[in-house]
PDB file of N, CA and C in Angstrom:
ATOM      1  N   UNK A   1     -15.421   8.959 -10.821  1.00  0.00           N
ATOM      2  CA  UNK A   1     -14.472   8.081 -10.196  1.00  0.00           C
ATOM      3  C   UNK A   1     -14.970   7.721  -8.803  1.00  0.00           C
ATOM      4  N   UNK A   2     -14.781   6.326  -8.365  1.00  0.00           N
ATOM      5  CA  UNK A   2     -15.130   6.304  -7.241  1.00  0.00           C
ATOM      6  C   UNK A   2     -14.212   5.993  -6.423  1.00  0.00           C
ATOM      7  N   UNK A   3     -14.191   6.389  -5.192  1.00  0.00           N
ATOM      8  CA  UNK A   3     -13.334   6.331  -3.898  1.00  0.00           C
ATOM      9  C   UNK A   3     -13.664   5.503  -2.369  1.00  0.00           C
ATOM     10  N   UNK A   4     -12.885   4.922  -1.470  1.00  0.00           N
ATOM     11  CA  UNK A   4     -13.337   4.519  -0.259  1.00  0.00           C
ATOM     12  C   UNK A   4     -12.611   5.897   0.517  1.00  0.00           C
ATOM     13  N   UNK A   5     -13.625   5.899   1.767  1.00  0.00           N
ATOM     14  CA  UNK A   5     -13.126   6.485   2.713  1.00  0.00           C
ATOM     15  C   UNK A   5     -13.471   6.132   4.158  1.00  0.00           C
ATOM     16  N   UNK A   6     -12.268   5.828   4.631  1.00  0.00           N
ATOM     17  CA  UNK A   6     -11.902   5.150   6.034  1.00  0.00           C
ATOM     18  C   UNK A   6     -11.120   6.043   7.211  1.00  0.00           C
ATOM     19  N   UNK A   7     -11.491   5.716   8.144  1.00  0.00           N
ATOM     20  CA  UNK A   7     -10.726   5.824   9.104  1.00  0.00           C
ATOM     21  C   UNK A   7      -9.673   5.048   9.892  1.00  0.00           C
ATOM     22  N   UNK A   8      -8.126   5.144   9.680  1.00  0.00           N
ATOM     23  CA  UNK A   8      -6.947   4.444   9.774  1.00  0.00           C
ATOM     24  C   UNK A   8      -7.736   3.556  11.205  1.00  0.00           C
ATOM     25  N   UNK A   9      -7.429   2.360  11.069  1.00  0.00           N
ATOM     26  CA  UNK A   9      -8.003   1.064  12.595  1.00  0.00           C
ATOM     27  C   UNK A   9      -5.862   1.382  13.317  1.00  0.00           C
ATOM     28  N   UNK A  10      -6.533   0.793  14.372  1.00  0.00           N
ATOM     29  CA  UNK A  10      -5.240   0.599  15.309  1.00  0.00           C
ATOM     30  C   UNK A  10      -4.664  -0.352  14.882  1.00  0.00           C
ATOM     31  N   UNK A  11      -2.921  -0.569  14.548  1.00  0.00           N
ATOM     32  CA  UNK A  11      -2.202  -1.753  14.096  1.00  0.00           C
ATOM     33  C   UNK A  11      -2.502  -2.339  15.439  1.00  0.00           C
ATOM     34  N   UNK A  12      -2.203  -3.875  15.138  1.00  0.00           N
ATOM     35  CA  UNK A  12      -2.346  -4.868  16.129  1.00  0.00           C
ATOM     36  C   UNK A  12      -1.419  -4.572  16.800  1.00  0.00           C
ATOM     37  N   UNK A  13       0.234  -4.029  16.474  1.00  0.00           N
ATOM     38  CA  UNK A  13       1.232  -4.144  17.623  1.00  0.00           C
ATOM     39  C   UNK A  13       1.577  -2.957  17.760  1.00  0.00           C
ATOM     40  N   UNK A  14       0.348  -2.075  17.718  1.00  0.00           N
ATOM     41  CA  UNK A  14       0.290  -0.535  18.420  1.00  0.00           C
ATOM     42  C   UNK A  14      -0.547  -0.455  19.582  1.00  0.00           C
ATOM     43  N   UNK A  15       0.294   0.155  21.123  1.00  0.00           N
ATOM     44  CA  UNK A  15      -0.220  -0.041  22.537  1.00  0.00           C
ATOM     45  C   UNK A  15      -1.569   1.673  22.305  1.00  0.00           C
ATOM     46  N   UNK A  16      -0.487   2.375  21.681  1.00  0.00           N
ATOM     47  CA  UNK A  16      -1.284   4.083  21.468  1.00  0.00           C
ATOM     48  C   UNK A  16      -1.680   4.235  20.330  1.00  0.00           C
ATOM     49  N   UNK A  17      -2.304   5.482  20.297  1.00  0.00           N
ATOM     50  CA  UNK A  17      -3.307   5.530  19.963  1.00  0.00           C
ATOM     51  C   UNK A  17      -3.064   6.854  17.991  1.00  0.00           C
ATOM     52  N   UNK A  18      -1.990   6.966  18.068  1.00  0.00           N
ATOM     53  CA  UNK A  18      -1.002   7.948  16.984  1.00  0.00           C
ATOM     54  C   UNK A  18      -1.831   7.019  15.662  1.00  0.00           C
ATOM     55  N   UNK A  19      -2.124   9.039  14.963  1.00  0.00           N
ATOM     56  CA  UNK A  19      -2.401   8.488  13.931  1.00  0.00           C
ATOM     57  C   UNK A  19      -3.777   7.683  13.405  1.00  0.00           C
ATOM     58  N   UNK A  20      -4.797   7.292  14.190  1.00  0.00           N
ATOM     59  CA  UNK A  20      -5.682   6.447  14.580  1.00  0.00           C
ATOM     60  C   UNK A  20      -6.864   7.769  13.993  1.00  0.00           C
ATOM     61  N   UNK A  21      -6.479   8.976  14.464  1.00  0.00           N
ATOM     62  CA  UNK A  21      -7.559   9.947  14.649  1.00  0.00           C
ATOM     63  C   UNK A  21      -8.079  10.339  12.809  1.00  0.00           C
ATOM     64  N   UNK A  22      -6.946   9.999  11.969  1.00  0.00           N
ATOM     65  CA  UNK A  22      -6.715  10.525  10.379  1.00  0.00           C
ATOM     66  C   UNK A  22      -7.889   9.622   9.193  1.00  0.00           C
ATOM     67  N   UNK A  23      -8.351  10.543   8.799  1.00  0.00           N
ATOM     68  CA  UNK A  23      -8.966   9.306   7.452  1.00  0.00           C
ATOM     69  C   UNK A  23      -8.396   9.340   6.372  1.00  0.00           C
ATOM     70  N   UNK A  24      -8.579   8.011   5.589  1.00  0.00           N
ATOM     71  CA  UNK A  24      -7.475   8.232   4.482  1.00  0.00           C
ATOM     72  C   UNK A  24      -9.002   8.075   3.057  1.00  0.00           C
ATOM     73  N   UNK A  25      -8.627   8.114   2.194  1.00  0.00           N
ATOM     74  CA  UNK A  25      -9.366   8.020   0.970  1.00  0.00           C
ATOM     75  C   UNK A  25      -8.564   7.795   0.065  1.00  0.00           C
ATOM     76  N   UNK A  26      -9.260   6.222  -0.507  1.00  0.00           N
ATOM     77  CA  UNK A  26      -8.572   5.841  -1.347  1.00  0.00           C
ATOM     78  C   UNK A  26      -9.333   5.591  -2.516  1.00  0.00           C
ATOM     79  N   UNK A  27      -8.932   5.260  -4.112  1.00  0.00           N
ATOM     80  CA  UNK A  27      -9.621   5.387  -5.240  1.00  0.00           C
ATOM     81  C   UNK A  27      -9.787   3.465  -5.791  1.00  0.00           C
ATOM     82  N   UNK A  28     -10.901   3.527  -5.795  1.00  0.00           N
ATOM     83  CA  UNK A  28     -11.277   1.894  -6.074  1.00  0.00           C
ATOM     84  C   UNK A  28     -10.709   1.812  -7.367  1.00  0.00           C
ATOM     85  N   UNK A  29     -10.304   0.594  -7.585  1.00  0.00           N
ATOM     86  CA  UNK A  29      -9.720   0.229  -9.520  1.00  0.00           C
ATOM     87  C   UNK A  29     -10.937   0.341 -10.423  1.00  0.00           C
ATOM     88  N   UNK A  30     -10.128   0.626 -11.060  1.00  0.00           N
ATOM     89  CA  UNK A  30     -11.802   0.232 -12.235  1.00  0.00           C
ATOM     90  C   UNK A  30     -11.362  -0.382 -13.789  1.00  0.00           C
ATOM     91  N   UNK A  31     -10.286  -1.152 -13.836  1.00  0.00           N
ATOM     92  CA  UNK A  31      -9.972  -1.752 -14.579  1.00  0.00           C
ATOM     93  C   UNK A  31      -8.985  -3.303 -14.253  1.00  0.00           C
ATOM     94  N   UNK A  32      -9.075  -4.130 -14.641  1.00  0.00           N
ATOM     95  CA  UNK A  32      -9.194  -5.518 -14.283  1.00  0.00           C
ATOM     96  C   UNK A  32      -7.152  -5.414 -14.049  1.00  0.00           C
ATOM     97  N   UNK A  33      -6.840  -6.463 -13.579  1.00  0.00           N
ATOM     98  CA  UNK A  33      -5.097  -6.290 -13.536  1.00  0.00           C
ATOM     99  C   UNK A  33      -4.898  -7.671 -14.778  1.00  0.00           C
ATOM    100  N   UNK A  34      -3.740  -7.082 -15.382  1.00  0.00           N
ATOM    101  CA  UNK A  34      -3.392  -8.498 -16.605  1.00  0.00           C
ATOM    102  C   UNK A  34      -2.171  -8.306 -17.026  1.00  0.00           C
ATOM    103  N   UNK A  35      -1.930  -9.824 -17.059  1.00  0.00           N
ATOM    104  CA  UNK A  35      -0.859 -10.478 -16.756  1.00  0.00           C
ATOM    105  C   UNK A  35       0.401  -9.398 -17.591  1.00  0.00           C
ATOM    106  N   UNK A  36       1.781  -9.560 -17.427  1.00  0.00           N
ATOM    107  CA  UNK A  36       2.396  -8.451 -18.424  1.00  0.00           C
ATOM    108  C   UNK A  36       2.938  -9.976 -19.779  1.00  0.00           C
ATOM    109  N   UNK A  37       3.104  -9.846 -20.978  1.00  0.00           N
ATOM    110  CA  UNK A  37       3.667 -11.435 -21.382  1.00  0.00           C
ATOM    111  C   UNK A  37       5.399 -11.379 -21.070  1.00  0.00           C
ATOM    112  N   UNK A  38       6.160 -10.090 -21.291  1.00  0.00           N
ATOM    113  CA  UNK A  38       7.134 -10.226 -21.295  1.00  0.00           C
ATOM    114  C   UNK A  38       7.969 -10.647 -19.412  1.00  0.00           C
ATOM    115  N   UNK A  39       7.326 -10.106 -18.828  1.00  0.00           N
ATOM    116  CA  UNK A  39       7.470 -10.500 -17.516  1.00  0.00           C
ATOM    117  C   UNK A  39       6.891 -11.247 -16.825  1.00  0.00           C
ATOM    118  N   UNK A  40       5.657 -11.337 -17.084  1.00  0.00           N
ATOM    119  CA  UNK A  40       4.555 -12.283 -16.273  1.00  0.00           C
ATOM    120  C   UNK A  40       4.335 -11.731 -15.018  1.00  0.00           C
ATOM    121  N   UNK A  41       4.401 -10.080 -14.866  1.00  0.00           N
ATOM    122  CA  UNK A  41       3.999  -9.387 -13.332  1.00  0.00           C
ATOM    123  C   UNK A  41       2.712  -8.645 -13.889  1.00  0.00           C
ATOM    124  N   UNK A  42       1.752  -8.852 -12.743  1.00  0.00           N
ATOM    125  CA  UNK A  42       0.539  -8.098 -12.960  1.00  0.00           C
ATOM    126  C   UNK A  42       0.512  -6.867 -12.846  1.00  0.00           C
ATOM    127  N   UNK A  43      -0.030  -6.604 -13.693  1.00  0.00           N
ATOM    128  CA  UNK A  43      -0.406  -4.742 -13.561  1.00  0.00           C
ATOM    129  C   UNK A  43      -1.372  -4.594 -14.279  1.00  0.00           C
ATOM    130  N   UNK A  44      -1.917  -2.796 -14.180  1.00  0.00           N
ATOM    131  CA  UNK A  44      -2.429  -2.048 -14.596  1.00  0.00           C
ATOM    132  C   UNK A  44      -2.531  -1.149 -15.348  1.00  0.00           C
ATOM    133  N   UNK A  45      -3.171  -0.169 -16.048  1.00  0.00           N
ATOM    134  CA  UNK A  45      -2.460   1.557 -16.556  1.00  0.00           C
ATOM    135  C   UNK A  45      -3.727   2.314 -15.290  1.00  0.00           C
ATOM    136  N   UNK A  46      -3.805   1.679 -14.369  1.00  0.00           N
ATOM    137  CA  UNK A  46      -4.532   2.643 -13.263  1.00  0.00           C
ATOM    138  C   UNK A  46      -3.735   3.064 -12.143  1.00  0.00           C
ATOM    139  N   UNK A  47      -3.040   4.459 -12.799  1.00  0.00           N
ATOM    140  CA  UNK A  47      -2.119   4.579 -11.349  1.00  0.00           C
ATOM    141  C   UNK A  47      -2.827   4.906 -10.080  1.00  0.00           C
ATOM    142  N   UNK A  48      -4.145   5.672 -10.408  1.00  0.00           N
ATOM    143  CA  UNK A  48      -4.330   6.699  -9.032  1.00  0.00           C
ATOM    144  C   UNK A  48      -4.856   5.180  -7.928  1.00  0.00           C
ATOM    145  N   UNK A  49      -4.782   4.026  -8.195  1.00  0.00           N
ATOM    146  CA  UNK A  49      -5.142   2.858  -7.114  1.00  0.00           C
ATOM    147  C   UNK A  49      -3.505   2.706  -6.305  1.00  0.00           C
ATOM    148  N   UNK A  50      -2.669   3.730  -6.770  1.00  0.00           N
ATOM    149  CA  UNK A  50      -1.608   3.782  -5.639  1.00  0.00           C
ATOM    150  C   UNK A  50      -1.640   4.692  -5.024  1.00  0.00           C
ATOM    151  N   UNK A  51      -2.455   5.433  -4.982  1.00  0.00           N
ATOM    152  CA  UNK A  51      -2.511   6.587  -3.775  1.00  0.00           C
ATOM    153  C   UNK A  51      -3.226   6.374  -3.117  1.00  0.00           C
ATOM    154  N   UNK A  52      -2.744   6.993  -2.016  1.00  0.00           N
ATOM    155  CA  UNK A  52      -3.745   7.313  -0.634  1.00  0.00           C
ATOM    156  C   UNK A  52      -3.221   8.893   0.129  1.00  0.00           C
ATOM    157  N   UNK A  53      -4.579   9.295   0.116  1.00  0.00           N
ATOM    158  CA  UNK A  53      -4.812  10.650   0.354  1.00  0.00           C
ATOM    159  C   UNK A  53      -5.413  10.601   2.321  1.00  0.00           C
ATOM    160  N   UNK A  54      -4.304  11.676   2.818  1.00  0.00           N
ATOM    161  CA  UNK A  54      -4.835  11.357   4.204  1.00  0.00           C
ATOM    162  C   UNK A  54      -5.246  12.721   4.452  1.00  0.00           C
ATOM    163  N   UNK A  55      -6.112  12.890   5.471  1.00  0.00           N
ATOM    164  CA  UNK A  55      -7.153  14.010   5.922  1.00  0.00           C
ATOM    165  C   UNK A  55      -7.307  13.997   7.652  1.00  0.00           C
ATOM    166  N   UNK A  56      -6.997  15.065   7.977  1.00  0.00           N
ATOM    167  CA  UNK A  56      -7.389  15.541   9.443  1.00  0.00           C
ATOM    168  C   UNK A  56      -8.753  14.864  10.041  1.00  0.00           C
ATOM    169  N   UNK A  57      -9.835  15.141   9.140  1.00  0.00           N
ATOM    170  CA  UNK A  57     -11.024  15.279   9.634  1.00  0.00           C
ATOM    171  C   UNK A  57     -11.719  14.278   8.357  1.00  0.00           C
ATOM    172  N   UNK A  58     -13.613  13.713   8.463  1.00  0.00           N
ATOM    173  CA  UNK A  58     -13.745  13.399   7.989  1.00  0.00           C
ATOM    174  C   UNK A  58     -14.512  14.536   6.852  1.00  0.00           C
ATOM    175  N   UNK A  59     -14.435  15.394   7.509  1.00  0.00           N
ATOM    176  CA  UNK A  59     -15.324  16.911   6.586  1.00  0.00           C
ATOM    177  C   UNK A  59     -14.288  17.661   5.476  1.00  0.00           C
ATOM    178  N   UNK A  60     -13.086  17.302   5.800  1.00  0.00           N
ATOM    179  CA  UNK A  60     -11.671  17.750   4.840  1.00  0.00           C
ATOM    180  C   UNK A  60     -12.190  16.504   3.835  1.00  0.00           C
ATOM    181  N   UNK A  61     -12.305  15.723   4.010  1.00  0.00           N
ATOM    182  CA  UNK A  61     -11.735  14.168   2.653  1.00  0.00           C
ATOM    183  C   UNK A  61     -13.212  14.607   2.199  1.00  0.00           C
ATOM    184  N   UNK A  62     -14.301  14.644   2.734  1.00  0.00           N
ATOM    185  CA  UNK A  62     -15.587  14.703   1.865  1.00  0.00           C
ATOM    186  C   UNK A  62     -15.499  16.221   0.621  1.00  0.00           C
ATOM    187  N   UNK A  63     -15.115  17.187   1.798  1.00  0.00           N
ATOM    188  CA  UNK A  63     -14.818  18.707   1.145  1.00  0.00           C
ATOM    189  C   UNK A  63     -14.093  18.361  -0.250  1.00  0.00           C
ATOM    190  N   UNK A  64     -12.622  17.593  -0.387  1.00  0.00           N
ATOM    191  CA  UNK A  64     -11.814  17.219  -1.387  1.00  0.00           C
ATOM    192  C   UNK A  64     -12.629  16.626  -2.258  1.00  0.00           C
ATOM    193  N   UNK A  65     -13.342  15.538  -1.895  1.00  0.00           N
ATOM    194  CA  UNK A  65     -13.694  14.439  -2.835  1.00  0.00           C
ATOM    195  C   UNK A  65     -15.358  15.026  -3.538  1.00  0.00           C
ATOM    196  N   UNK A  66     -15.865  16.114  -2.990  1.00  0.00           N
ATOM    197  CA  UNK A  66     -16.652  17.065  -3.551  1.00  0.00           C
ATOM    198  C   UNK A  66     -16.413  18.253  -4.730  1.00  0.00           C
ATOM    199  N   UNK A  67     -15.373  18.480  -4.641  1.00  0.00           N
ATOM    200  CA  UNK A  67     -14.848  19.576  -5.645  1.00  0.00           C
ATOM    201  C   UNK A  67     -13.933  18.497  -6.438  1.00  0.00           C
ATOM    202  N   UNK A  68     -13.532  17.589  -6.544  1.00  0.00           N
ATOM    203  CA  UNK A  68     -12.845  16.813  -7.787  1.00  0.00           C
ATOM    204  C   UNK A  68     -14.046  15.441  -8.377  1.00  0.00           C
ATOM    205  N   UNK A  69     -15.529  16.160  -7.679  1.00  0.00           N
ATOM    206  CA  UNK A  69     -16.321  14.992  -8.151  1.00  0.00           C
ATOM    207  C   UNK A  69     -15.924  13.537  -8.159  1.00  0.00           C
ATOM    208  N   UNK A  70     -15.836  13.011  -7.031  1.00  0.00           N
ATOM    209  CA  UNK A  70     -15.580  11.741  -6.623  1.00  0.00           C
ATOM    210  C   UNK A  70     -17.202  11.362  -6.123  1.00  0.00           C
ATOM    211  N   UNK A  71     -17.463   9.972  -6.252  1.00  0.00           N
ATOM    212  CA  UNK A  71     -18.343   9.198  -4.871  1.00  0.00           C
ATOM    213  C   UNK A  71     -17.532   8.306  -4.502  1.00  0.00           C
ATOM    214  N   UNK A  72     -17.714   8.762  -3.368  1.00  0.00           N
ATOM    215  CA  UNK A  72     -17.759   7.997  -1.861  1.00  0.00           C
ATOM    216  C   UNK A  72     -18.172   7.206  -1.320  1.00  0.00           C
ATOM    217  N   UNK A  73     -17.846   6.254  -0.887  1.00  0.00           N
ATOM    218  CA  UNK A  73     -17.802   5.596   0.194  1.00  0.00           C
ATOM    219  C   UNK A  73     -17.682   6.038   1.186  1.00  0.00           C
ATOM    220  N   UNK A  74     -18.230   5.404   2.634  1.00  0.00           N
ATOM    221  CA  UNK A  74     -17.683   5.971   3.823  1.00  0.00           C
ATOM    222  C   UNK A  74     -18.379   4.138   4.627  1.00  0.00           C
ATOM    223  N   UNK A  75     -16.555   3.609   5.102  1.00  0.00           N
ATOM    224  CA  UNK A  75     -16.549   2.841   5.599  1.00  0.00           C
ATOM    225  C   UNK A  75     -16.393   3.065   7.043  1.00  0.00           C
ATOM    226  N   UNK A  76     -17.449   2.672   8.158  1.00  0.00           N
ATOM    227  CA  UNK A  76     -17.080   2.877   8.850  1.00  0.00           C
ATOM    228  C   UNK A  76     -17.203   1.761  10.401  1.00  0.00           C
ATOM    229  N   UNK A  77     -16.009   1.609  10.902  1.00  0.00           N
ATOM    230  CA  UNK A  77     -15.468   0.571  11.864  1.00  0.00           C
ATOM    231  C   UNK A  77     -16.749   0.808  13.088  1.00  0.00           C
ATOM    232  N   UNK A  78     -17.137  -0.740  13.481  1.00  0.00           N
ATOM    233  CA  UNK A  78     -18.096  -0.491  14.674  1.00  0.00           C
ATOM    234  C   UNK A  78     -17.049  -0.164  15.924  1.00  0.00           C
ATOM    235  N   UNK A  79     -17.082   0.648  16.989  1.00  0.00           N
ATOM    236  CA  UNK A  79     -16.012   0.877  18.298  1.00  0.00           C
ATOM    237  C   UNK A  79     -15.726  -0.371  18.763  1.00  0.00           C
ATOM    238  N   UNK A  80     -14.829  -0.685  19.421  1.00  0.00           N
ATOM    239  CA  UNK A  80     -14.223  -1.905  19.989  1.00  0.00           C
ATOM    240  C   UNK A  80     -14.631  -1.792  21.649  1.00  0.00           C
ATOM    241  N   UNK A  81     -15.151  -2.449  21.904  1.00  0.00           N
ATOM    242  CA  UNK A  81     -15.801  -2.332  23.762  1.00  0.00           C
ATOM    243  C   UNK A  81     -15.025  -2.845  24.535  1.00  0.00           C
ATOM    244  N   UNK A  82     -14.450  -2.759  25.588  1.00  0.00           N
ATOM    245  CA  UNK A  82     -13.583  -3.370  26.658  1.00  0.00           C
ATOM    246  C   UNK A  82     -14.385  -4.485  27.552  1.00  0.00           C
ATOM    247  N   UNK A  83     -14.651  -5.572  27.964  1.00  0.00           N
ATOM    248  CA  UNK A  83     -15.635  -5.847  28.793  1.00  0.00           C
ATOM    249  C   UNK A  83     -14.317  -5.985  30.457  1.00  0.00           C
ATOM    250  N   UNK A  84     -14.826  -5.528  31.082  1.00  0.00           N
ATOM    251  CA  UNK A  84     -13.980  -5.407  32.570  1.00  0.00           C
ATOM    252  C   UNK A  84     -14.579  -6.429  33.547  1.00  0.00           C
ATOM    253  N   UNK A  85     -13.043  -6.860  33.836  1.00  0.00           N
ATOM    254  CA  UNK A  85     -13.548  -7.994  34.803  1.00  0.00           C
ATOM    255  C   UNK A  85     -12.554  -8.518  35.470  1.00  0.00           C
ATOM    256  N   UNK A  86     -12.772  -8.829  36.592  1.00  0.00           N
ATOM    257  CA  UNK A  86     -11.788  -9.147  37.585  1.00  0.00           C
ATOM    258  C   UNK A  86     -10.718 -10.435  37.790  1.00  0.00           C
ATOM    259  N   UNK A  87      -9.432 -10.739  37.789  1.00  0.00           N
ATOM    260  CA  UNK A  87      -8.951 -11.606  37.515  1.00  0.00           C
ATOM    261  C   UNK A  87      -9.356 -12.709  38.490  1.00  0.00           C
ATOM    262  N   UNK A  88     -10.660 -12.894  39.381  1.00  0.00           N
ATOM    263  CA  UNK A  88     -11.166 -14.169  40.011  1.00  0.00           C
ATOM    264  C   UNK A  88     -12.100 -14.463  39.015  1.00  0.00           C
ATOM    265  N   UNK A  89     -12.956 -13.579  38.213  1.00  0.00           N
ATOM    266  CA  UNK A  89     -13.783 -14.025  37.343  1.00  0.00           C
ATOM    267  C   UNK A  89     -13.674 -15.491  36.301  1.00  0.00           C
ATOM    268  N   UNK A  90     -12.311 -15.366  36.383  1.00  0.00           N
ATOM    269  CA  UNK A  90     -11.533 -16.297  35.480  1.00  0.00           C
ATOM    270  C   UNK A  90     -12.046 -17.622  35.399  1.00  0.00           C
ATOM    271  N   UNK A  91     -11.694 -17.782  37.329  1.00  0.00           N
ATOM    272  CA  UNK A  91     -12.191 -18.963  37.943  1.00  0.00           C
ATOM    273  C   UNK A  91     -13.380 -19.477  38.193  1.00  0.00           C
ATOM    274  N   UNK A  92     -14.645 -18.928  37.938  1.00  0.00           N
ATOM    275  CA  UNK A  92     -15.817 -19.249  38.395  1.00  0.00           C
ATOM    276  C   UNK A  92     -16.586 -20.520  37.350  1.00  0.00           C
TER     277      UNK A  92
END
């Protein structure tokens, strides 16, 4: 089975930093979604693509996803840089 594993990004209309520190691991689909006829709502019979498994560390989610024989993924976000600068800079 294969899995992604990420580290939660900052919501856009979050000032702090909660929560940010956790990785989650999640299980890629591996079967196509189709149509239902009696309803016409899409689905699956792949439940485990509704979970998400969260982890302290990124050495806990690898540890897990090692003993239930998963591969992995490991997605990981480039840092976000501040560039600093003075509010006359504006003007130049």
């Amino acid at each position: 089975m294969q899995a992604r594993l990420y580290q939660r990004p900052k919501h856009a209309m979050q000032s702090g930093h909660a929560r940010t520190g956790e990785w989650l691991l999640e299980f890629e689909r591996d079967d196509r979604m189709r149509a239902d006829p009696l309803t016409g709502w899409t689905g699956s019979g792949f439940t485990a693509g509704q979970i998400q498994l969260r982890f302290a560390s990124e050495a806990a989610a690898l540890a897990y996803a090692q003993t239930n024989d998963l591969t992995v993924e490991i997605v990981r976000l480039a840092p976000k840089t501040l560039r600093i600068q003075a509010y006359s800079d504006n003007f130049r």
